[in-house]
C-alpha atoms as a PDB file:
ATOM      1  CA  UNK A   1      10.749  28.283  21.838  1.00  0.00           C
ATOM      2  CA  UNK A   2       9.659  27.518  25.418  1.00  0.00           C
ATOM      3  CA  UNK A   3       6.897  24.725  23.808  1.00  0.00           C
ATOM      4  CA  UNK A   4       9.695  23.268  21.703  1.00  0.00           C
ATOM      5  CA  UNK A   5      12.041  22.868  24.823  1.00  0.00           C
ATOM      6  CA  UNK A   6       9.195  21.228  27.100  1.00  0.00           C
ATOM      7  CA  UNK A   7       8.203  18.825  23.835  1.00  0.00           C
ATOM      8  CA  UNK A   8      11.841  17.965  23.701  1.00  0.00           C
ATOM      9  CA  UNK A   9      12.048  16.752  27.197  1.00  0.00           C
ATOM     10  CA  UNK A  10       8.884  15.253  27.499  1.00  0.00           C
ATOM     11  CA  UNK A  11       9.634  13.209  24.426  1.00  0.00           C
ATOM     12  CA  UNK A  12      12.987  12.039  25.915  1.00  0.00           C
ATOM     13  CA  UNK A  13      11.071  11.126  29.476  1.00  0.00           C
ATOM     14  CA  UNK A  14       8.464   9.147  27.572  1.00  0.00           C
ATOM     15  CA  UNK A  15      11.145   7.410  25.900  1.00  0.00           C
ATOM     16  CA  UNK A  16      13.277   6.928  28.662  1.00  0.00           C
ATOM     17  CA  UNK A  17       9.878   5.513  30.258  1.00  0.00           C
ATOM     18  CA  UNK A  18       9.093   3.553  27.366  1.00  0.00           C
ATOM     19  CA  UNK A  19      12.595   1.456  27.808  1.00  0.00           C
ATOM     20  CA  UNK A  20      12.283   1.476  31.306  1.00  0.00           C
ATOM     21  CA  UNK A  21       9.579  -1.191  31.654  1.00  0.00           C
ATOM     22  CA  UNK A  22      10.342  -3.099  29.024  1.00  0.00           C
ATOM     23  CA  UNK A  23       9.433  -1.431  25.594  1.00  0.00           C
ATOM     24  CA  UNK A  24      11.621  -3.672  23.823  1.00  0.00           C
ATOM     25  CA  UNK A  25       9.781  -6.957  24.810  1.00  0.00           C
ATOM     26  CA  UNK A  26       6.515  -5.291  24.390  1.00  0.00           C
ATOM     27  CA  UNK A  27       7.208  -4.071  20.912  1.00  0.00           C
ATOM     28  CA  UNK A  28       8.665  -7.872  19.587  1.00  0.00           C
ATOM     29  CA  UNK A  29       5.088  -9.251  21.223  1.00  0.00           C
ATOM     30  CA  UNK A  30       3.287  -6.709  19.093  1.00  0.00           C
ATOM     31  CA  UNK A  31       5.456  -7.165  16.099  1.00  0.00           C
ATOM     32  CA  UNK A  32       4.653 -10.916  16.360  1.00  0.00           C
ATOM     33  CA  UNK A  33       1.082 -10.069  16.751  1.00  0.00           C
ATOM     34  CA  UNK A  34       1.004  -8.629  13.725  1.00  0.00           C
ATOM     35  CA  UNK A  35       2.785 -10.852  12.207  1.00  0.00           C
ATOM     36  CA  UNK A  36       0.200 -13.691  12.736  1.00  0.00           C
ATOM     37  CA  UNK A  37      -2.660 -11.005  11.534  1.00  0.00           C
ATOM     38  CA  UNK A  38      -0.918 -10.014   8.578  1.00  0.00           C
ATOM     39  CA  UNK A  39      -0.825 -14.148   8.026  1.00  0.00           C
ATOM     40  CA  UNK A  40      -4.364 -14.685   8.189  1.00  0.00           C
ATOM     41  CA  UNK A  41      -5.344 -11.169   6.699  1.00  0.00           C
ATOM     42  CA  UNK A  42      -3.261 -12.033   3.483  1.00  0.00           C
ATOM     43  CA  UNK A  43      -5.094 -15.682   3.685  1.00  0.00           C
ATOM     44  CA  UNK A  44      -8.599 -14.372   4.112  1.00  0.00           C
ATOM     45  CA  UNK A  45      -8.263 -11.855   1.366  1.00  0.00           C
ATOM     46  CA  UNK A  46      -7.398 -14.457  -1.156  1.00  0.00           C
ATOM     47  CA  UNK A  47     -10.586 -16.173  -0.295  1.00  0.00           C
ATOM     48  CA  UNK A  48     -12.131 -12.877  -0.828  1.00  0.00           C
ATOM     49  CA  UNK A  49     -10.739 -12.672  -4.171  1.00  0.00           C
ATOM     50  CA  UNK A  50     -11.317 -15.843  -5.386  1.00  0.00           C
ATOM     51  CA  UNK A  51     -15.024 -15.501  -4.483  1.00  0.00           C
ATOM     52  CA  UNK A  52     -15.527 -12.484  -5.795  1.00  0.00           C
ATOM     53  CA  UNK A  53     -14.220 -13.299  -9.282  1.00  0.00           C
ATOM     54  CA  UNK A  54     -16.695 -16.189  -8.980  1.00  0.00           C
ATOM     55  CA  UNK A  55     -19.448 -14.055  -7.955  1.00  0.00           C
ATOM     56  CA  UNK A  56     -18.474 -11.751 -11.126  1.00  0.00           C
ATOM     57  CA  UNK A  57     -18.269 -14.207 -13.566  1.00  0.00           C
ATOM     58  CA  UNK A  58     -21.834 -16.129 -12.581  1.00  0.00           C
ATOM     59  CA  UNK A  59     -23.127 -12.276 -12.735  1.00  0.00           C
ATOM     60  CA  UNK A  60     -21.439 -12.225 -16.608  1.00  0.00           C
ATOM     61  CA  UNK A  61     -23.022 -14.723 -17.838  1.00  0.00           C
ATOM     62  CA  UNK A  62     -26.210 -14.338 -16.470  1.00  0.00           C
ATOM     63  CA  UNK A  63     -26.279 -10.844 -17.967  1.00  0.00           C
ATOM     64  CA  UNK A  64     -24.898 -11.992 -21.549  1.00  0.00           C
ATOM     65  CA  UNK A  65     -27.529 -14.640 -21.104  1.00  0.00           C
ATOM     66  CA  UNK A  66     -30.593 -12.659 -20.809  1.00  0.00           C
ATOM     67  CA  UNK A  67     -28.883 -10.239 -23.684  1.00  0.00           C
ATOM     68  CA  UNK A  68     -29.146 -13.125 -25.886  1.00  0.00           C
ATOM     69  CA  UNK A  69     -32.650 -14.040 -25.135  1.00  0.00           C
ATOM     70  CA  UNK A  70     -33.814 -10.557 -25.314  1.00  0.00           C
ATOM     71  CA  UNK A  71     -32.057  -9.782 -28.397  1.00  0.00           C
ATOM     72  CA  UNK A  72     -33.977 -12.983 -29.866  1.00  0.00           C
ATOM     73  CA  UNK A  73     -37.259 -12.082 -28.584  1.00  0.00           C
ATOM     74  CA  UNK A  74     -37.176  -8.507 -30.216  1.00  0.00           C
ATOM     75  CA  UNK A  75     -36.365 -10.347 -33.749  1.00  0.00           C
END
């Protein structure tokens, strides 16, 4: 009971803290931060994609390729 009384209090200093020196500016310039990164994460991943569907399909057809020429070469 003690622990949960202390945690209580500690968790309203920090927070009294927190607003104290200016957690509200701090926490829009992180928010826009991440903002930004979320931006170019999103962008970068769709490169990602794209090549990696290209990378698959080259694979594809190199594999039905040699299929082909392997089935013909058992006939």
């Amino acid at each position: 009971m003690i622990k949960f009384v202390l945690g209580v209090i500690v968790g309203i200093v920090l927070c009294l803290f927190f607003l104290y020196f200016g957690g509200g500016t701090t926490v829009k310039k992180i928010g826009e931060g991440l903002s930004d990164t979320g931006k170019k994460m999103e962008a970068l991943e769709g490169v990602m994609k794209k090549e990696a569907d290209e990378t698959l399909k080259g694979v594809k057809q190199k594999i039905f390729k040699e299929g082909k020429s392997s089935s013909k070469a058992t006939q």
